[in-house]
N, C-alpha and C. Protein backbone atom coordinates (compact mmCIF):
# COMPACT_ATOMS: atom_id res chain seq x y z
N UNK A 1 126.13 -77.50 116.51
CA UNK A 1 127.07 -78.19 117.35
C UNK A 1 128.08 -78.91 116.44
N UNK A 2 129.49 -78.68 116.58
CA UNK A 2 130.88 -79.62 115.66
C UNK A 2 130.17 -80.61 116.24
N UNK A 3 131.07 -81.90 115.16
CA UNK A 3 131.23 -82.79 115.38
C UNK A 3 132.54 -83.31 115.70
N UNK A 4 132.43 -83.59 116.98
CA UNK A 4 134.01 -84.03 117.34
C UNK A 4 134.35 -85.30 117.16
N UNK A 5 133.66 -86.31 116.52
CA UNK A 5 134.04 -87.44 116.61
C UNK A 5 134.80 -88.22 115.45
N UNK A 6 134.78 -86.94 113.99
CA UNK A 6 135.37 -86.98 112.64
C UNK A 6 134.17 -87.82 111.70
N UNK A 7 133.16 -87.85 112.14
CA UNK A 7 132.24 -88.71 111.20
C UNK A 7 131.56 -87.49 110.58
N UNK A 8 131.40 -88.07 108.97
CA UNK A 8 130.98 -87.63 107.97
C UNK A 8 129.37 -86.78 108.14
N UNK A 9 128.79 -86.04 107.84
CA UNK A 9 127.47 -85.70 107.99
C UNK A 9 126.84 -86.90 107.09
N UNK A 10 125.36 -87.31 107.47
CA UNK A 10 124.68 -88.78 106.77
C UNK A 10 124.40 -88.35 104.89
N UNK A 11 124.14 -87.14 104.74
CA UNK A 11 124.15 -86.55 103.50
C UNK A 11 125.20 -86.71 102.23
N UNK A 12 126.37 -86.79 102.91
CA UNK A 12 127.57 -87.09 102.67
C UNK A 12 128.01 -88.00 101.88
N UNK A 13 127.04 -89.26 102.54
CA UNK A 13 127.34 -90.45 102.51
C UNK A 13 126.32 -91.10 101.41
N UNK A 14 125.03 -90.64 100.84
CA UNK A 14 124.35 -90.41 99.70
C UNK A 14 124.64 -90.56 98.60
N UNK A 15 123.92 -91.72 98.19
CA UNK A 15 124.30 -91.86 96.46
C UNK A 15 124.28 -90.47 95.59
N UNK A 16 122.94 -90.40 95.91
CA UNK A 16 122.22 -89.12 95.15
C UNK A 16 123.54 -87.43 95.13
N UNK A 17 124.24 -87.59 95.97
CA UNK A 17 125.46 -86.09 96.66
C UNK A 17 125.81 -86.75 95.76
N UNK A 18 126.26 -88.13 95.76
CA UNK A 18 127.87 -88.08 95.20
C UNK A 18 128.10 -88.32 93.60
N UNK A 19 126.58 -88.65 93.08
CA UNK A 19 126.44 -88.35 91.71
C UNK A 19 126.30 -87.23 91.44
N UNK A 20 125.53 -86.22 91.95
CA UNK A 20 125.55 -84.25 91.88
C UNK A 20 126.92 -84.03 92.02
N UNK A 21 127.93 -84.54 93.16
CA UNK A 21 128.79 -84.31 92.64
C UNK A 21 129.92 -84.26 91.86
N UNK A 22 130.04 -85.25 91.11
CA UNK A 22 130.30 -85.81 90.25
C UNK A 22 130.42 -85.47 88.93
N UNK A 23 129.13 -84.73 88.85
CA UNK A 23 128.59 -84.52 87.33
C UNK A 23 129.34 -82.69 87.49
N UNK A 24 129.70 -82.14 88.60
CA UNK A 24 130.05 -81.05 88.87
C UNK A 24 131.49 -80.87 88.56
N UNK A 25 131.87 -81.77 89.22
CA UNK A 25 133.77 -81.76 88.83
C UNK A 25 133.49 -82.15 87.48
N UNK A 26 133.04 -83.07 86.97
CA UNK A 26 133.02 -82.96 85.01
C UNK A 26 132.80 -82.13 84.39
N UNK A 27 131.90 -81.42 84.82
CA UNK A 27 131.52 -80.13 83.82
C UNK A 27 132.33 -79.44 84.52
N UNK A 28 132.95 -79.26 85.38
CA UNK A 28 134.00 -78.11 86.13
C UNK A 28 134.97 -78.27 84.44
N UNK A 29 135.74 -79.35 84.23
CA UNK A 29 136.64 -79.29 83.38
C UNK A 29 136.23 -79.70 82.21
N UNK A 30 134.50 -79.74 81.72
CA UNK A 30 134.40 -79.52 80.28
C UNK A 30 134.29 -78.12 80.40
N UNK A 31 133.32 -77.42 81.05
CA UNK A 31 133.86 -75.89 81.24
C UNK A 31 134.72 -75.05 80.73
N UNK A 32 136.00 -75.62 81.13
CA UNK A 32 137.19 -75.05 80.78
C UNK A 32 137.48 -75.28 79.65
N UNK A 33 137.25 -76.53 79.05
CA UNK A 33 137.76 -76.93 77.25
C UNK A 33 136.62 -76.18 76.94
N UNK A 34 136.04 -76.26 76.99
CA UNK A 34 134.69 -75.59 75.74
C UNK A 34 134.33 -74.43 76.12
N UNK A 35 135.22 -73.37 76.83
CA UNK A 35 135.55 -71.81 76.71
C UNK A 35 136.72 -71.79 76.07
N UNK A 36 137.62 -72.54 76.02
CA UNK A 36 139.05 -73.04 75.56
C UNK A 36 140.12 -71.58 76.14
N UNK A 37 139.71 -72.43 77.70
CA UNK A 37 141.15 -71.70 78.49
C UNK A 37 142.53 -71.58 78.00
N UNK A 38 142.93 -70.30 77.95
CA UNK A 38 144.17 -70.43 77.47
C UNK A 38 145.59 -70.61 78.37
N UNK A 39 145.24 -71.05 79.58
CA UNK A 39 146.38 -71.72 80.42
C UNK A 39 145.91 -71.93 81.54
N UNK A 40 146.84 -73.32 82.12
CA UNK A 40 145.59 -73.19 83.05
C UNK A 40 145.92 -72.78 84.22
N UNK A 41 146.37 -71.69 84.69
CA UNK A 41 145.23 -70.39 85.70
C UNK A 41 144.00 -70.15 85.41
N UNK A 42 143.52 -69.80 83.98
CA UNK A 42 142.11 -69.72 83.52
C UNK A 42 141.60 -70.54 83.61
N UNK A 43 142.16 -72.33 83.00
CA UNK A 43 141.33 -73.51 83.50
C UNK A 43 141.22 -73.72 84.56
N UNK A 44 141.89 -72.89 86.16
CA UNK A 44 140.66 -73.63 86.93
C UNK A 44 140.30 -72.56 87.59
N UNK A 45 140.57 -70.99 87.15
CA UNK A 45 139.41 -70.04 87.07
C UNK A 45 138.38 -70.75 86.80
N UNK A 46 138.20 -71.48 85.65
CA UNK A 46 136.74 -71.69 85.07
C UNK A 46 135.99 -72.60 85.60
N UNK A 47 137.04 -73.91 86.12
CA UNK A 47 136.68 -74.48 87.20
C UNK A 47 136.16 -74.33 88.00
N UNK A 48 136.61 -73.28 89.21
CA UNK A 48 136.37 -73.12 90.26
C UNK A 48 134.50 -72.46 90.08
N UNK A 49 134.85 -71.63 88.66
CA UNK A 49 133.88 -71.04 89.02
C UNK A 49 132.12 -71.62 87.96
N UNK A 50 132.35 -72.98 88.02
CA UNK A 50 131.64 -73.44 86.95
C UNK A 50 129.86 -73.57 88.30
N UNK A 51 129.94 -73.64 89.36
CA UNK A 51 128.74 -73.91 89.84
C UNK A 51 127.93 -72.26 89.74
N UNK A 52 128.55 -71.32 89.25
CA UNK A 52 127.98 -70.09 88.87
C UNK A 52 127.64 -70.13 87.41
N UNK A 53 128.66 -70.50 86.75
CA UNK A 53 128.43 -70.61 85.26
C UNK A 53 127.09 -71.65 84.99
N UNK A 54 126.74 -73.11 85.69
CA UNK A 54 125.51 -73.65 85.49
C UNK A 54 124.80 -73.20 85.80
N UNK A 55 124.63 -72.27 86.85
CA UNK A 55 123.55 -72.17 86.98
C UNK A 55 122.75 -70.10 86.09
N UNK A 56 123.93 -69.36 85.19
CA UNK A 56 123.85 -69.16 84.83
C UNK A 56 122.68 -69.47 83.40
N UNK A 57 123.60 -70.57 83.14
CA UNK A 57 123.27 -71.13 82.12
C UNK A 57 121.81 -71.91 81.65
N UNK A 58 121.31 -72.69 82.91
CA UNK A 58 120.31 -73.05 83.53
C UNK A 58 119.03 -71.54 83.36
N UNK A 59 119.83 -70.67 83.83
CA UNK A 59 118.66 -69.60 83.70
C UNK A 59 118.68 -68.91 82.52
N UNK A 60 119.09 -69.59 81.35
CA UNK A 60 119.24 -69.15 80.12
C UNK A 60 120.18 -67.70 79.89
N UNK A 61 121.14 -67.84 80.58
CA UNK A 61 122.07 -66.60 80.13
C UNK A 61 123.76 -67.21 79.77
N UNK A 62 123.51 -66.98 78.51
CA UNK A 62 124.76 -67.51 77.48
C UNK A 62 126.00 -66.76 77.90
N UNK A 63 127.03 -67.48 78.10
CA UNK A 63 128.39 -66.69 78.36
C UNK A 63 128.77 -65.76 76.93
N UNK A 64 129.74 -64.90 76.54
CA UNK A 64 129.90 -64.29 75.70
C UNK A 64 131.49 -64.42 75.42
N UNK A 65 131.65 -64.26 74.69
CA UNK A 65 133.20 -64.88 74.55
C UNK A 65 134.06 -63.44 73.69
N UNK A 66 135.16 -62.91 74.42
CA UNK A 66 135.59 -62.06 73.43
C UNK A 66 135.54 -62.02 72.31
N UNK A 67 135.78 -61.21 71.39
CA UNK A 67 135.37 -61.49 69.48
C UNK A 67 136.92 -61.50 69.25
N UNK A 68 137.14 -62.18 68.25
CA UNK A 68 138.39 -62.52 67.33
C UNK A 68 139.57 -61.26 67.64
N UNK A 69 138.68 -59.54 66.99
CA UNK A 69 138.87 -58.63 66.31
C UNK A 69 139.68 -57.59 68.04
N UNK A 70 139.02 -58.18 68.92
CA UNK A 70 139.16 -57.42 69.96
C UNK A 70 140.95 -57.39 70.52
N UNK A 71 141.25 -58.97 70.08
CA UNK A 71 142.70 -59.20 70.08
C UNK A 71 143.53 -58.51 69.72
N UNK A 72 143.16 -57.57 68.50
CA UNK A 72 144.47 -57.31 67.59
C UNK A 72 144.78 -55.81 67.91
């Protein structure tokens, strides 16, 4: 059932959410420096897509980063 009355869900309103979220938008944009986006369309590519990348990461699978050599 909406809520028509514009009030927040009680979850919302949670210390505990709003430190998870929190720590999410930060690492959203350490993310991006420490892949070292090269403009930012890619920074908030990396952004957007950092709650995949933790939890990647979390399951021990290391991002891979093009090699130097692949550039030239």
């Amino acid at each position: 059932m909406a809520n028509t009355e514009g009030d927040l869900p009680s979850r919302y309103r949670k210390i505990p959410y709003l430190i998870v979220r929190m720590i999410l938008a930060f690492s959203s944009g350490a993310i991006a420096v420490a892949l070292d986006a090269a403009n930012p369309l890619t920074a908030f590519y990396l952004g957007a897509s950092a709650p995949i990348v933790l939890d990647k990461l979390a399951q021990g699978a290391l991002p891979t980063l093009p090699s130097k050599d692949a550039n030239e």
